[in-house]
Each structure stands twice: as structure tokens, then as C-alpha cells.
PDB file of N, CA and C in Angstrom:
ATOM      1  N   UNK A   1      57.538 -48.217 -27.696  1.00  0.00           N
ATOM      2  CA  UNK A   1      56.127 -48.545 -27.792  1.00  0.00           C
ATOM      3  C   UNK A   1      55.869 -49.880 -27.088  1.00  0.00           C
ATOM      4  N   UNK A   2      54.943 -49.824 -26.216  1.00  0.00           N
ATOM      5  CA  UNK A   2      54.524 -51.013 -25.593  1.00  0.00           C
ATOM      6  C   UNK A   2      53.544 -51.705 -26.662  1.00  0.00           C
ATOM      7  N   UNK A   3      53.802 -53.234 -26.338  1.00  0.00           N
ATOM      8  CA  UNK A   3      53.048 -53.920 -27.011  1.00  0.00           C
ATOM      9  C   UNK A   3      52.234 -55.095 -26.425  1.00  0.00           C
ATOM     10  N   UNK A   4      51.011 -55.308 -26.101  1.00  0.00           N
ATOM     11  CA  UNK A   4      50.314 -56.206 -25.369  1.00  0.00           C
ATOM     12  C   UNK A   4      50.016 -57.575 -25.738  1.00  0.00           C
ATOM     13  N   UNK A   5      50.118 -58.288 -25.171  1.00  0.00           N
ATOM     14  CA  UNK A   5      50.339 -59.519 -25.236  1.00  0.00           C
ATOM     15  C   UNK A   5      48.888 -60.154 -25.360  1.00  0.00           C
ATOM     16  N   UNK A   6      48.364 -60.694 -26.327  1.00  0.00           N
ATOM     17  CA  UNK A   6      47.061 -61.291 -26.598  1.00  0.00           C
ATOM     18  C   UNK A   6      46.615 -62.155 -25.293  1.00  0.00           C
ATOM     19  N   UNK A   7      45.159 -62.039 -25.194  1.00  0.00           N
ATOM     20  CA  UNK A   7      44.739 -62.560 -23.900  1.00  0.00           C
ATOM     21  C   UNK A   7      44.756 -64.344 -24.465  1.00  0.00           C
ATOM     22  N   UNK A   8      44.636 -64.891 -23.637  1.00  0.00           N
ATOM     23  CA  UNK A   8      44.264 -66.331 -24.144  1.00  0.00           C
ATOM     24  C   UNK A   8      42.521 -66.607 -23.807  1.00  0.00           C
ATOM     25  N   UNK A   9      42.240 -67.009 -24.875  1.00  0.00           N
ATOM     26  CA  UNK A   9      40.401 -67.135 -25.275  1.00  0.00           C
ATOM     27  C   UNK A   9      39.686 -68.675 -24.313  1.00  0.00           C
ATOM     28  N   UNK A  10      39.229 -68.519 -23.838  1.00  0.00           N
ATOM     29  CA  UNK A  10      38.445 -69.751 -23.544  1.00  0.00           C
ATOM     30  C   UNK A  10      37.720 -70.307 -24.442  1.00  0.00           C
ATOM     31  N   UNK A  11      38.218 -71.295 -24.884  1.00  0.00           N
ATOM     32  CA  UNK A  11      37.618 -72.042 -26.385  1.00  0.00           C
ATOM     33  C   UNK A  11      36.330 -73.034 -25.503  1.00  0.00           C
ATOM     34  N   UNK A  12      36.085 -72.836 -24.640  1.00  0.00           N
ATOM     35  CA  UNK A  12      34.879 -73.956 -24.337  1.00  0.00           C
ATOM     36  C   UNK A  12      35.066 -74.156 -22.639  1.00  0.00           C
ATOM     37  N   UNK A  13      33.921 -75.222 -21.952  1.00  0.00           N
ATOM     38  CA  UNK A  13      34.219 -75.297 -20.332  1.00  0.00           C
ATOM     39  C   UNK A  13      33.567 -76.896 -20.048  1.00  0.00           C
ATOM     40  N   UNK A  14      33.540 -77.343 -19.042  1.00  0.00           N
ATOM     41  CA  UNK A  14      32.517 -78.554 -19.126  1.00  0.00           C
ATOM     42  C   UNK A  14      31.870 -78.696 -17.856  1.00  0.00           C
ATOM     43  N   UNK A  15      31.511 -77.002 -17.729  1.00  0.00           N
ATOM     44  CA  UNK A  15      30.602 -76.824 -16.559  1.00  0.00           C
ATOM     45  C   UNK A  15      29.500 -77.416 -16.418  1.00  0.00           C
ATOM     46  N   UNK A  16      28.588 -77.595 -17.664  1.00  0.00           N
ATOM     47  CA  UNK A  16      27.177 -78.461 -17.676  1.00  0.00           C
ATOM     48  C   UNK A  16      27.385 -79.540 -17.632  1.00  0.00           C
ATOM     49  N   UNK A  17      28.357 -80.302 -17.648  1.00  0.00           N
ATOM     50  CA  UNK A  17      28.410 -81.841 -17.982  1.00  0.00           C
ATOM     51  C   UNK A  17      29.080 -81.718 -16.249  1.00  0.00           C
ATOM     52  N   UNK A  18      29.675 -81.495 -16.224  1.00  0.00           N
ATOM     53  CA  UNK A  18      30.158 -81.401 -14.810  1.00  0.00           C
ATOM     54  C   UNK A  18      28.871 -81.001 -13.595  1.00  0.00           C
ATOM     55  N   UNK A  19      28.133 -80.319 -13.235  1.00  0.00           N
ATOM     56  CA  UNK A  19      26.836 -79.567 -13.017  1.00  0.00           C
ATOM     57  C   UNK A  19      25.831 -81.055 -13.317  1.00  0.00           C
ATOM     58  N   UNK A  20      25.797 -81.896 -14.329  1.00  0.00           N
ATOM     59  CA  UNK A  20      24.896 -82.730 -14.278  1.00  0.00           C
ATOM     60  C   UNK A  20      25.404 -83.769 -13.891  1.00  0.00           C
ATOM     61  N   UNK A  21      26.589 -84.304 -13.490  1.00  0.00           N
ATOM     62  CA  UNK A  21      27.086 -85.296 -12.764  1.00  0.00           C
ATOM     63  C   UNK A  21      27.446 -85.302 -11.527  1.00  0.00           C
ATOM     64  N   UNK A  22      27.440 -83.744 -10.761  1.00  0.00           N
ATOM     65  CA  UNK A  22      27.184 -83.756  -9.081  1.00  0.00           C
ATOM     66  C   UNK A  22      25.526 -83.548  -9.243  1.00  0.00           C
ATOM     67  N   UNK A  23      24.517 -83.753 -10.130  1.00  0.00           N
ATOM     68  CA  UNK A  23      23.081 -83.074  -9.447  1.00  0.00           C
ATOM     69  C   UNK A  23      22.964 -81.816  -9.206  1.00  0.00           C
ATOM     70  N   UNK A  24      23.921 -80.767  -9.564  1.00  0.00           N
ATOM     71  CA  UNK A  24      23.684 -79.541  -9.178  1.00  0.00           C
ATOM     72  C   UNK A  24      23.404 -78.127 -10.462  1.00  0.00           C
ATOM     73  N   UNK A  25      22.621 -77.762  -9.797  1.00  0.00           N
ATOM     74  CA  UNK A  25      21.781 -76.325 -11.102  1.00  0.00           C
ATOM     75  C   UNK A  25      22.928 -75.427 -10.730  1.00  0.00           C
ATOM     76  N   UNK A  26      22.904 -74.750 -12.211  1.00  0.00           N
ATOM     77  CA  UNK A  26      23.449 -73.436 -12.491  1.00  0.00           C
ATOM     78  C   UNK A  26      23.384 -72.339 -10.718  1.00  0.00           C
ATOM     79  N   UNK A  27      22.083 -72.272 -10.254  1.00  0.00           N
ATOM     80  CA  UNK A  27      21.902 -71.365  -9.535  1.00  0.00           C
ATOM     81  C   UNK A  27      22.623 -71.749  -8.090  1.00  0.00           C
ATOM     82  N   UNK A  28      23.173 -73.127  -7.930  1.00  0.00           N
ATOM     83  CA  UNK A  28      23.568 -73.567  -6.560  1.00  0.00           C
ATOM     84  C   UNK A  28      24.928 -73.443  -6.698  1.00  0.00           C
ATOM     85  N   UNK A  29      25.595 -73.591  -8.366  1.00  0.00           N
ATOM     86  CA  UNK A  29      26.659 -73.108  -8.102  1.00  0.00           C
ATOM     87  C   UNK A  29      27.321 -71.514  -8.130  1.00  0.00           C
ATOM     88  N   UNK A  30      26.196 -70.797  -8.679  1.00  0.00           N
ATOM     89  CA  UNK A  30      26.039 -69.067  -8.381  1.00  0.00           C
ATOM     90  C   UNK A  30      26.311 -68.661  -6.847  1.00  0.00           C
ATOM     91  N   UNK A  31      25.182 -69.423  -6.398  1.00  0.00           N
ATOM     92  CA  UNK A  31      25.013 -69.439  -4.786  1.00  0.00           C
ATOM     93  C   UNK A  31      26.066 -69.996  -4.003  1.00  0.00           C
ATOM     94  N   UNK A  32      27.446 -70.853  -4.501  1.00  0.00           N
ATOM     95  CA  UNK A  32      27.870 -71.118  -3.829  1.00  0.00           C
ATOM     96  C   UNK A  32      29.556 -70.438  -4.395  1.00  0.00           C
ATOM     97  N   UNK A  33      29.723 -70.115  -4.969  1.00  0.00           N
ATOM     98  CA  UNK A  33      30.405 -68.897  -5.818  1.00  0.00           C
ATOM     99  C   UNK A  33      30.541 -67.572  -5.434  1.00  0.00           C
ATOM    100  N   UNK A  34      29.422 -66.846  -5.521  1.00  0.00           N
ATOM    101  CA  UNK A  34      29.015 -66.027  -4.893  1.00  0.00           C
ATOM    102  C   UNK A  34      28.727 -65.014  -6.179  1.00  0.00           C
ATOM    103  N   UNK A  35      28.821 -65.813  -7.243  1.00  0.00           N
ATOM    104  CA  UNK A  35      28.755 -65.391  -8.792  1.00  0.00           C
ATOM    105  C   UNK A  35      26.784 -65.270  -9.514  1.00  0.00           C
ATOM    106  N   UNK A  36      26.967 -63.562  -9.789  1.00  0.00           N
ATOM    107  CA  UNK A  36      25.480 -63.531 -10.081  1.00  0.00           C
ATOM    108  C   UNK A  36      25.466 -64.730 -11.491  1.00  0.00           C
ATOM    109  N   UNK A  37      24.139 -64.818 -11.224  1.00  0.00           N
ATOM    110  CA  UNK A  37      23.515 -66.022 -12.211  1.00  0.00           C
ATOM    111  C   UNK A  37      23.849 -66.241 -13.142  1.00  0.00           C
ATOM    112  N   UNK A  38      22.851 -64.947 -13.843  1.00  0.00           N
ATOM    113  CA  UNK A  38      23.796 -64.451 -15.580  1.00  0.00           C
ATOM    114  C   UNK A  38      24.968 -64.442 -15.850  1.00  0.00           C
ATOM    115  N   UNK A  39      25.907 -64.581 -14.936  1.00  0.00           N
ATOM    116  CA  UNK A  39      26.987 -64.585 -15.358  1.00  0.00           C
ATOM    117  C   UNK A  39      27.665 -66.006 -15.091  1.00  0.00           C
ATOM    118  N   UNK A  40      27.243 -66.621 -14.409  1.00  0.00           N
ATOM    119  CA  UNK A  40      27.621 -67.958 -14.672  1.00  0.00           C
ATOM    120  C   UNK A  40      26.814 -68.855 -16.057  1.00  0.00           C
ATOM    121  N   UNK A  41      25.734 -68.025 -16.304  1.00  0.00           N
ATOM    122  CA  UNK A  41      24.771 -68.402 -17.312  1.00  0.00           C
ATOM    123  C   UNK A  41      25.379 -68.075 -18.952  1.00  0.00           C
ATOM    124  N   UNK A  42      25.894 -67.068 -18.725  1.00  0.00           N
ATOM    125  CA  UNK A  42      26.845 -66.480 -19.626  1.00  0.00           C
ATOM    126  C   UNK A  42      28.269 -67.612 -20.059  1.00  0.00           C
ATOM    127  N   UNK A  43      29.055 -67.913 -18.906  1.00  0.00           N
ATOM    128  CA  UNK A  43      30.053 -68.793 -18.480  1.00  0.00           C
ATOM    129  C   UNK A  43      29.512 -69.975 -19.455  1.00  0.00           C
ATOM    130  N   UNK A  44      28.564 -70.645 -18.672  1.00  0.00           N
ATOM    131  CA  UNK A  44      28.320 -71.980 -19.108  1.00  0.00           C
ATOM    132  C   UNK A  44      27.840 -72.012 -20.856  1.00  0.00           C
ATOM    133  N   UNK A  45      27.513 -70.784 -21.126  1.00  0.00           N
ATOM    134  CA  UNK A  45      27.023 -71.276 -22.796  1.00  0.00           C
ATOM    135  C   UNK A  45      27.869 -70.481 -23.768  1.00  0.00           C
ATOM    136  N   UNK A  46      28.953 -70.323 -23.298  1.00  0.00           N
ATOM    137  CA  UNK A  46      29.750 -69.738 -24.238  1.00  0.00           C
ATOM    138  C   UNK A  46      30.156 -68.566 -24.960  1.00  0.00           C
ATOM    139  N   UNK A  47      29.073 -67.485 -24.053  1.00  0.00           N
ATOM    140  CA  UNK A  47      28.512 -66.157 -24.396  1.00  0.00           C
ATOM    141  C   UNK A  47      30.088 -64.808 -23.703  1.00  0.00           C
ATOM    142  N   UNK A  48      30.714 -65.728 -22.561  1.00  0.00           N
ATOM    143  CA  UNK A  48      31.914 -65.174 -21.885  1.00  0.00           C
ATOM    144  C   UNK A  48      33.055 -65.656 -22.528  1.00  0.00           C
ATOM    145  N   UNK A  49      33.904 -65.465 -22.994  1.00  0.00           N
ATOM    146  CA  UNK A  49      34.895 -66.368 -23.912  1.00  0.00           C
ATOM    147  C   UNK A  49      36.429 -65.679 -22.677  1.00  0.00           C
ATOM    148  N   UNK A  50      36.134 -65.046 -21.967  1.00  0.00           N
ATOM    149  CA  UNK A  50      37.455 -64.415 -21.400  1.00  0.00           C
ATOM    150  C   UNK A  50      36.768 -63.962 -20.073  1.00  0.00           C
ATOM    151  N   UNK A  51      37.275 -64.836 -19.130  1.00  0.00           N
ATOM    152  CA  UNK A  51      37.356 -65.018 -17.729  1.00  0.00           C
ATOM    153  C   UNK A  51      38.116 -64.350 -16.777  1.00  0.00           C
ATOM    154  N   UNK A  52      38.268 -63.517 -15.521  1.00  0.00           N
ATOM    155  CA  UNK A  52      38.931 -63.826 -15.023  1.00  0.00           C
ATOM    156  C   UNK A  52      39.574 -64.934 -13.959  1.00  0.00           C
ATOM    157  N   UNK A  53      40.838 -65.021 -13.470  1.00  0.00           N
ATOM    158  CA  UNK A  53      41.242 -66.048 -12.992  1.00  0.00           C
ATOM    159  C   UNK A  53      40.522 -66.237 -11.605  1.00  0.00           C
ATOM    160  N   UNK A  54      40.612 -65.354 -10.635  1.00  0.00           N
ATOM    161  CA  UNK A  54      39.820 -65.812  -9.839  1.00  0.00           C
ATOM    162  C   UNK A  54      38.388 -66.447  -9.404  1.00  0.00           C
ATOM    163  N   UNK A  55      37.931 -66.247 -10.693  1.00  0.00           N
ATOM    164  CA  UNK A  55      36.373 -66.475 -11.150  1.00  0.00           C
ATOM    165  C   UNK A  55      36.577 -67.733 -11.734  1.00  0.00           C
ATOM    166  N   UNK A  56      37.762 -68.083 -12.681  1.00  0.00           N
ATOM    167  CA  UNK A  56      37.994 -69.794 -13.229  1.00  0.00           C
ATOM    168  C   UNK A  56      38.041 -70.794 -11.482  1.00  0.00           C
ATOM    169  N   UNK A  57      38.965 -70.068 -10.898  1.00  0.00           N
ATOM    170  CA  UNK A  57      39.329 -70.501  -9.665  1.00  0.00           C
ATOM    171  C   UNK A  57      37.891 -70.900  -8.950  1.00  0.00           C
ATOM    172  N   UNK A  58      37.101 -69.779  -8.589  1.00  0.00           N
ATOM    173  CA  UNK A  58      36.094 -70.308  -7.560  1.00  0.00           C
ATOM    174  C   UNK A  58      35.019 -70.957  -7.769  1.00  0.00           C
ATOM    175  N   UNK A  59      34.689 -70.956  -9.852  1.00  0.00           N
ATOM    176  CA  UNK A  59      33.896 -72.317 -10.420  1.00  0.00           C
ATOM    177  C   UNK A  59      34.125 -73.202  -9.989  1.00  0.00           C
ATOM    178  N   UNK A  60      35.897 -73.775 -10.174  1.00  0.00           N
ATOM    179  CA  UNK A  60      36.432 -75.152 -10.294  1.00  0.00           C
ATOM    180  C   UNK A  60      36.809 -75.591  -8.749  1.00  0.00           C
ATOM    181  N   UNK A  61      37.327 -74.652  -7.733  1.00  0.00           N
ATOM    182  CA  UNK A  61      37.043 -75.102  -6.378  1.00  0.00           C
ATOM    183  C   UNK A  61      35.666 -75.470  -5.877  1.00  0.00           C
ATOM    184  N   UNK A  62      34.579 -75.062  -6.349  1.00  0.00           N
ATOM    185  CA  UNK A  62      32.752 -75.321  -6.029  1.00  0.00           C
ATOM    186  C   UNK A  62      33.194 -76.508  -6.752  1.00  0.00           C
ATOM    187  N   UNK A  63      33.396 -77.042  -7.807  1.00  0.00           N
ATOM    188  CA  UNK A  63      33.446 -78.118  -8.777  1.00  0.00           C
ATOM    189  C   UNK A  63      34.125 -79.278  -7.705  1.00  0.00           C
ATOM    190  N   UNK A  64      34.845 -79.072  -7.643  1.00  0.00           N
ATOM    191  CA  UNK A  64      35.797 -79.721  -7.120  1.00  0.00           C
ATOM    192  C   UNK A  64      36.996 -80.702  -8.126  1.00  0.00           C
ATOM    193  N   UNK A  65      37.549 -79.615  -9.372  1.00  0.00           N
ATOM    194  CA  UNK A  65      38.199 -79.874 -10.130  1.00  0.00           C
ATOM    195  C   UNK A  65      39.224 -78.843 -10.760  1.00  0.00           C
ATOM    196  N   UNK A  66      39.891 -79.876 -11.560  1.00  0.00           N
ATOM    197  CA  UNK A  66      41.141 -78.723 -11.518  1.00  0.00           C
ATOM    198  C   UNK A  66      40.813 -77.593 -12.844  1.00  0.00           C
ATOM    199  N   UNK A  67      40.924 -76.398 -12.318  1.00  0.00           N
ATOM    200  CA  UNK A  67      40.647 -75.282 -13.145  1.00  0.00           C
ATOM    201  C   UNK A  67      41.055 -75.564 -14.945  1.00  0.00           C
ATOM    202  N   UNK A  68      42.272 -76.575 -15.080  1.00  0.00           N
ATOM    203  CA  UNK A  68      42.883 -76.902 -16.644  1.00  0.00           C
ATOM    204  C   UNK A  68      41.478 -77.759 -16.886  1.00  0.00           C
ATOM    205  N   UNK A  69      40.971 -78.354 -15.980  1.00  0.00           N
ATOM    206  CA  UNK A  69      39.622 -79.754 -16.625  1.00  0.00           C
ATOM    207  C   UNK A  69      38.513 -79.023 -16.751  1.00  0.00           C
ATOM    208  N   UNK A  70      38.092 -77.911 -15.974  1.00  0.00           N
ATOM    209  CA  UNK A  70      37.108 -77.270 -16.201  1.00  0.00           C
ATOM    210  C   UNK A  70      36.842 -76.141 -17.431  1.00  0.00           C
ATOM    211  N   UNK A  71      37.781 -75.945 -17.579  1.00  0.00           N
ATOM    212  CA  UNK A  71      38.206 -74.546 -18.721  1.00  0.00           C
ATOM    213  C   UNK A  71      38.843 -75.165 -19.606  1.00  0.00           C
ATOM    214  N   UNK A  72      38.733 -75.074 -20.994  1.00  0.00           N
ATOM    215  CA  UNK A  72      39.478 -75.389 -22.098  1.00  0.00           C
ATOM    216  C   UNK A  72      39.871 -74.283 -22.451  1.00  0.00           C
ATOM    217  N   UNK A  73      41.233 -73.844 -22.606  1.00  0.00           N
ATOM    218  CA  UNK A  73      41.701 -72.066 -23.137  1.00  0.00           C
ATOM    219  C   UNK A  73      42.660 -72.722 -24.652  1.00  0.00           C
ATOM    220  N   UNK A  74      42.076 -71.776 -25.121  1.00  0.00           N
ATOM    221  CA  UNK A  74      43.005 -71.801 -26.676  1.00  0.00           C
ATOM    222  C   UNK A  74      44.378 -70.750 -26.463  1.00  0.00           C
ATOM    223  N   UNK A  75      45.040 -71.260 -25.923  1.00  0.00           N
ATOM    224  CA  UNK A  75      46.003 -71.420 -25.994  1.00  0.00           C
ATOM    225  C   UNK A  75      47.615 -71.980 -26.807  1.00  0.00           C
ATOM    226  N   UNK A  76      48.831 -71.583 -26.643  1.00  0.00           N
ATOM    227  CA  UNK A  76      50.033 -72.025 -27.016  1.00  0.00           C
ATOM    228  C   UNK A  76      50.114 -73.287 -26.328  1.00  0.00           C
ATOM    229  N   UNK A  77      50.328 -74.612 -26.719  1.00  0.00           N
ATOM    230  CA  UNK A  77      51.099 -75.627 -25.410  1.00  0.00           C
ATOM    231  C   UNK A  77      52.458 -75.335 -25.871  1.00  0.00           C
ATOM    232  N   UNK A  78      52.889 -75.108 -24.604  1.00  0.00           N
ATOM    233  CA  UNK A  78      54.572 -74.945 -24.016  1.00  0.00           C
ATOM    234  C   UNK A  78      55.013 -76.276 -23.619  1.00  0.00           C
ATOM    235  N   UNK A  79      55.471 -76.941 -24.377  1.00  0.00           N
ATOM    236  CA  UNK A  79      56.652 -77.700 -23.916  1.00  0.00           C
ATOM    237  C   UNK A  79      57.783 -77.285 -23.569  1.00  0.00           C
ATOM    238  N   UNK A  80      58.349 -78.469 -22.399  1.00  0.00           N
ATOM    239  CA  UNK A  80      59.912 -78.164 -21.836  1.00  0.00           C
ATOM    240  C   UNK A  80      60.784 -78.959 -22.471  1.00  0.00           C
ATOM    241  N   UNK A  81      61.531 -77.873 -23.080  1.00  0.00           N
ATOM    242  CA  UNK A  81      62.928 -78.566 -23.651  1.00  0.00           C
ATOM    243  C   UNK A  81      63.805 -78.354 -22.908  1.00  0.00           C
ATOM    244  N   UNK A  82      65.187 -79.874 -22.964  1.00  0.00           N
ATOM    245  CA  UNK A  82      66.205 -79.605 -21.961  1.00  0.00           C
ATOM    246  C   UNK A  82      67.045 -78.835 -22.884  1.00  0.00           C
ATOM    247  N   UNK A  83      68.053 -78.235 -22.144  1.00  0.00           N
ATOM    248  CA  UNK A  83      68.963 -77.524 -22.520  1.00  0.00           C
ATOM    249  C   UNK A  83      70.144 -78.724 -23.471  1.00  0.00           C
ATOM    250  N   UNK A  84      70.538 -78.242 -24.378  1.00  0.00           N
ATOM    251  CA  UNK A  84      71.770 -79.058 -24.954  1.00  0.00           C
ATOM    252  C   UNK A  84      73.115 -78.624 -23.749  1.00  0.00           C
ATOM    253  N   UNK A  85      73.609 -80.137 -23.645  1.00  0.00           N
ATOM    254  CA  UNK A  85      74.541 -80.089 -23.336  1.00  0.00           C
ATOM    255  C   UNK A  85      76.097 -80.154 -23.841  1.00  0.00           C
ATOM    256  N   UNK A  86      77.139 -79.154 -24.097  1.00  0.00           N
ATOM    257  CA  UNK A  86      77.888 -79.988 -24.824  1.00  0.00           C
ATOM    258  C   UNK A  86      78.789 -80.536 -24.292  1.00  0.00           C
ATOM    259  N   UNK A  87      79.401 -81.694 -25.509  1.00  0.00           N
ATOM    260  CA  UNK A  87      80.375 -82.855 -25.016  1.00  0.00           C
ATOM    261  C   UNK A  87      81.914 -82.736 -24.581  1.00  0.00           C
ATOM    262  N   UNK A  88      82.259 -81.267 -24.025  1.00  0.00           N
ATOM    263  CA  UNK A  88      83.262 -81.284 -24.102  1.00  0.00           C
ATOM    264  C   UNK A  88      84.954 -81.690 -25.280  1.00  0.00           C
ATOM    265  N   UNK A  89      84.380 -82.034 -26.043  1.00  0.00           N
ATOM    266  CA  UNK A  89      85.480 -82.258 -27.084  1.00  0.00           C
ATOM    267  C   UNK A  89      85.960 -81.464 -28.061  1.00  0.00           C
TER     268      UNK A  89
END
């Protein structure tokens, strides 16, 4: 039995705060996206909770920021652990 792996949720974005600190409306970044309105309208108020990636991607390239600053995802944080080494003895 296959078993699917839970999507990770977009807990929030900071498209409007971002959007009001270049001067730019919802509709210029639609227009420059290539993303219908409503659906960036959707995006920005929380109504889309699950994105796809290329669509996180071509917000945050119009943005000119990195897709992790623009998108908050509820998510696992993965830390890297080193491997134990042992001491030979």
C-alpha cells in the first residue's frame, strides 16, 4: 500500500507588505506573473493555503526575493546532524 506524504501548508506570505514597499498593486504583479488576479488575490489573503512551486517561484522572482522570505510554509525544520564518529579504541 502506498502511502502519501502530507503536503506542506502555507501558514502565511508577506506579499502585501512586500507589494507596499516596492509601490506596487496586486494587479502589476498579476501582470507581471502572468498570474490571473483572483488568484494572486486569493494568494495574498490567505484563501490559497497550498501553492504550487512554480507559482511560489514567479511571485518571489517579480518580488525580487527569496521564495523562503516570501512564503512562510508550516513545515518540519530539518536540521543537519553530523554523523558520530568513532574513536577507534
Amino acid at each position: 500500500m502506498i502511502t502519501k506524504k502530507p503536503k506542506s501548508k502555507m501558514y502565511g506570505n508577506r506579499i502585501k507588505e512586500i507589494l507596499e514597499k516596492k509601490g506596487m498593486s496586486p494587479q502589476e504583479l498579476s501582470d507581471l506573473t502572468k498570474i490571473i488576479p483572483s488568484h494572486i488575490s486569493r494568494i495574498i489573503n490567505g484563501q490559497r493555503r497550498c501553492i504550487s512551486l512554480p507559482t511560489a517561484i514567479k511571485i518571489a522572482q517579480v518580488l525580487k526575493k527569496p521564495v523562503e522570505y516570501v512564503f512562510i510554509y508550516d513545515a518540519p525544520i530539518i536540521t543537519e546532524q553530523k554523523p558520530e564518529i568513532p574513536d577507534g579504541n
